[in-house]
C-alpha atoms as a PDB file:
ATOM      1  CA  UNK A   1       0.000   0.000   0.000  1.00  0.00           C
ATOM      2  CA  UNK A   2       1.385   3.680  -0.707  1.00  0.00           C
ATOM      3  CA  UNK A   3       1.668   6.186   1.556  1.00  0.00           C
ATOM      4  CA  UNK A   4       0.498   9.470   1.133  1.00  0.00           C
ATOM      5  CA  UNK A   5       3.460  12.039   1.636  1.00  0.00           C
ATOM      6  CA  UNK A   6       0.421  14.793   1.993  1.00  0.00           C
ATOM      7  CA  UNK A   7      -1.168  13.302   4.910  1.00  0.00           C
ATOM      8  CA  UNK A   8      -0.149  13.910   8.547  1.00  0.00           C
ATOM      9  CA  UNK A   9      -1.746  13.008  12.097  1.00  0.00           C
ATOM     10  CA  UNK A  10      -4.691  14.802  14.024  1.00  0.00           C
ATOM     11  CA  UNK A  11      -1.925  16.236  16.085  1.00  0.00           C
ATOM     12  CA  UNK A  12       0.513  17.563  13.650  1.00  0.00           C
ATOM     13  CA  UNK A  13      -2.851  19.263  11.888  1.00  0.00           C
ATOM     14  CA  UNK A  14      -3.739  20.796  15.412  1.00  0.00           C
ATOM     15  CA  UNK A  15       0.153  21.683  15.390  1.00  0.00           C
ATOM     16  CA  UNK A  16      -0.199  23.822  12.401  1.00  0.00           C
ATOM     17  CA  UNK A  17      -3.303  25.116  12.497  1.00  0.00           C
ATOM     18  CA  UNK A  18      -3.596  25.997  16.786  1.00  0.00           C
ATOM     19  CA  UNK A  19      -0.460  25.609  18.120  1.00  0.00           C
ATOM     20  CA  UNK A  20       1.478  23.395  19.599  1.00  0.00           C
ATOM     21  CA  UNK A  21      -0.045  22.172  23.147  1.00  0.00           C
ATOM     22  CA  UNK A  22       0.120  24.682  25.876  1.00  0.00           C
ATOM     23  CA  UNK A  23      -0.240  28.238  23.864  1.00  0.00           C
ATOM     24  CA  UNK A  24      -2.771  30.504  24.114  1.00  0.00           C
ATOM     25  CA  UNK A  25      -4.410  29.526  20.630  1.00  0.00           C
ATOM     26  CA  UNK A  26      -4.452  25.702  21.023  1.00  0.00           C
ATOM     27  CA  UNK A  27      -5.509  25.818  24.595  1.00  0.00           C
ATOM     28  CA  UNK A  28      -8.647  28.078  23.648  1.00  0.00           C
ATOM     29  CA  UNK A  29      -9.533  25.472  21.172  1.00  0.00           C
ATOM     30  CA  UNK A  30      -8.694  22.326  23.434  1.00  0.00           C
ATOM     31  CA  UNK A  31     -11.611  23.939  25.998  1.00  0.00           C
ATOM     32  CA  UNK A  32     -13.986  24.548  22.989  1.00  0.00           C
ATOM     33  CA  UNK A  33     -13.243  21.099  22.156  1.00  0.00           C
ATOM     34  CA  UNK A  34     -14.099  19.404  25.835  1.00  0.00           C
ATOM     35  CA  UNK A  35     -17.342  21.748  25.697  1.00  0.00           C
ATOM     36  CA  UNK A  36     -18.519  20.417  21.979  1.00  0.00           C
ATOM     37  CA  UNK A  37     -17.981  16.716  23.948  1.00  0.00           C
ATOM     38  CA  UNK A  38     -19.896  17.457  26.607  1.00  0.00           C
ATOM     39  CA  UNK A  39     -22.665  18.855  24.471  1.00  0.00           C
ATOM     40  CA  UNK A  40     -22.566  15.560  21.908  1.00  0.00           C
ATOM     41  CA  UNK A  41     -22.895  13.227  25.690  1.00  0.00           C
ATOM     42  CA  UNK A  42     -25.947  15.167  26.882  1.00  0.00           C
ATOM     43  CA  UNK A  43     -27.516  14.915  23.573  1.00  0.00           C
ATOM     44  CA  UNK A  44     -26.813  11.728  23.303  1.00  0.00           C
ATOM     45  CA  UNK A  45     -27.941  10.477  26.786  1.00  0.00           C
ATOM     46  CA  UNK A  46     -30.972  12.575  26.368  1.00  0.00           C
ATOM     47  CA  UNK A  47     -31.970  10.992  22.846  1.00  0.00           C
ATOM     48  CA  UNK A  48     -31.698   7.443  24.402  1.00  0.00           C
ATOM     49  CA  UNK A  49     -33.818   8.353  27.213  1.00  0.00           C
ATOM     50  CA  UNK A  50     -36.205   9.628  25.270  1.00  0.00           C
ATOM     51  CA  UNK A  51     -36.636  12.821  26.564  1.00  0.00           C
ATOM     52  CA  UNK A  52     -37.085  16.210  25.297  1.00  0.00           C
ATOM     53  CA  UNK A  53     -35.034  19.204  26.739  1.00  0.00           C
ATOM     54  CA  UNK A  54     -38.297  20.366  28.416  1.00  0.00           C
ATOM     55  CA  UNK A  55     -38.451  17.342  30.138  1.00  0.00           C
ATOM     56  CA  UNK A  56     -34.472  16.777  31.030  1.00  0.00           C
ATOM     57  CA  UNK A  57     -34.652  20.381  32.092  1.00  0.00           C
ATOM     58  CA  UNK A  58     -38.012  20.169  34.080  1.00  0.00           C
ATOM     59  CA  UNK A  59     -36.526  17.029  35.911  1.00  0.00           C
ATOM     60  CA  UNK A  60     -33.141  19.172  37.135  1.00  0.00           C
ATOM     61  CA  UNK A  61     -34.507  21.848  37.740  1.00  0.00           C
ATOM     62  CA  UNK A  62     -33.474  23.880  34.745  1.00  0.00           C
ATOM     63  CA  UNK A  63     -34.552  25.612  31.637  1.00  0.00           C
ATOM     64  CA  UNK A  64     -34.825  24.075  28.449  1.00  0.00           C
ATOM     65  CA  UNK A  65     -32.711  26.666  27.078  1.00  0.00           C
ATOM     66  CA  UNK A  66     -30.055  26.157  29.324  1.00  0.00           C
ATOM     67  CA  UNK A  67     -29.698  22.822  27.885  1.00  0.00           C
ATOM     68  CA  UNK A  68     -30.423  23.626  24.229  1.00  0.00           C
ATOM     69  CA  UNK A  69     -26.825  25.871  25.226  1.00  0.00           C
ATOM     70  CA  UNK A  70     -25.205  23.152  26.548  1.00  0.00           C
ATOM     71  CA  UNK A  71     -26.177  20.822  23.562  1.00  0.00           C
ATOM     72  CA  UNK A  72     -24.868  23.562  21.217  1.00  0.00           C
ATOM     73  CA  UNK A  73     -21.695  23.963  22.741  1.00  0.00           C
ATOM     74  CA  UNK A  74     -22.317  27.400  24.922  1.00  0.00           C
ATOM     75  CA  UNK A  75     -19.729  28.417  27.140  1.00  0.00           C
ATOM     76  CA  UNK A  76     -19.633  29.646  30.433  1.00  0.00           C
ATOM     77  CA  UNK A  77     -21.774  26.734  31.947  1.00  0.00           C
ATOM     78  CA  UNK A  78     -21.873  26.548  35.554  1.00  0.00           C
ATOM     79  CA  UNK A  79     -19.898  23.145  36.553  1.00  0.00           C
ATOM     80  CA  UNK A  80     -22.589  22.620  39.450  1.00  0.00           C
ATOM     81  CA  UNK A  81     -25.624  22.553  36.923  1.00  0.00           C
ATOM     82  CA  UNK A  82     -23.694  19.665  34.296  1.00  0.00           C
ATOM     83  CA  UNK A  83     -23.110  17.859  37.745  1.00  0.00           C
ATOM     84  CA  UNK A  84     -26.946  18.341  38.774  1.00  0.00           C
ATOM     85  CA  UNK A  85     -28.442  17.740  35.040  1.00  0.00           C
ATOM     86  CA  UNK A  86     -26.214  14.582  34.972  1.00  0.00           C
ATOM     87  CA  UNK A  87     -27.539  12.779  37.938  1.00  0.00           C
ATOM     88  CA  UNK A  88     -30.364  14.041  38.757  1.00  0.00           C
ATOM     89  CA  UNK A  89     -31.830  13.534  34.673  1.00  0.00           C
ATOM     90  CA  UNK A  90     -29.499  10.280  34.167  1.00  0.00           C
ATOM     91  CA  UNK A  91     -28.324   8.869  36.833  1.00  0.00           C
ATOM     92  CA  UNK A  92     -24.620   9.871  36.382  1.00  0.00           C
ATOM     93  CA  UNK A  93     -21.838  10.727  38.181  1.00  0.00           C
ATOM     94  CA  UNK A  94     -19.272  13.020  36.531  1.00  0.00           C
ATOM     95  CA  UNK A  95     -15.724  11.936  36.664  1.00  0.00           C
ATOM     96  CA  UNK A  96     -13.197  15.442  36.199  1.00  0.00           C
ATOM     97  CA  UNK A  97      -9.284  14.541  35.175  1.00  0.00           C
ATOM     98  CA  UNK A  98      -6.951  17.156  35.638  1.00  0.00           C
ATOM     99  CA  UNK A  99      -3.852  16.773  32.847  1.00  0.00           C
END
């Protein structure tokens, strides 16, 4: 099989387009990144409960726009409320790695 001299990894891309890990630039988009994630597992969860926002929300005591933000990758979310809407609407505990 041939190799594509034009092709490089995820993290030489990231590399040339951000940064390399630890500046300003790539660290902005490293947090964006963890957000979007977070946002994609709410959905997700939510969609295989079956439940609308309205109802997630209604069951944590929240507003169904504060998880339409989350869903669509809002910032400045409040770390207690993705704790709350996580166990009190799944079930789940959150588990927070420091790198």
């Amino acid at each position: 099989m041939k190799k594509n001299k034009n092709l490089q990894s995820f993290d030489d891309h990231l590399d040339e387009e951000y940064g390399e890990k630890g500046t300003k630039l790539r660290d902005e988009y490293e947090a964006g990144f963890e957000a979007f994630k977070l946002g994609v597992m709410l959905q997700k969860l939510r969609s295989e409960k079956g439940l609308t926002q309205e109802q997630l929300a209604e069951k944590c005591g929240t507003t169904k726009s504060y998880i339409s933000r989350i869903e669509n990758n809002a910032s400045d979310i409040r770390l207690s409320t993705i704790i709350r809407i996580f166990q009190e609407g799944f079930g789940k505990q959150i588990r927070l790695t420091v790198r």
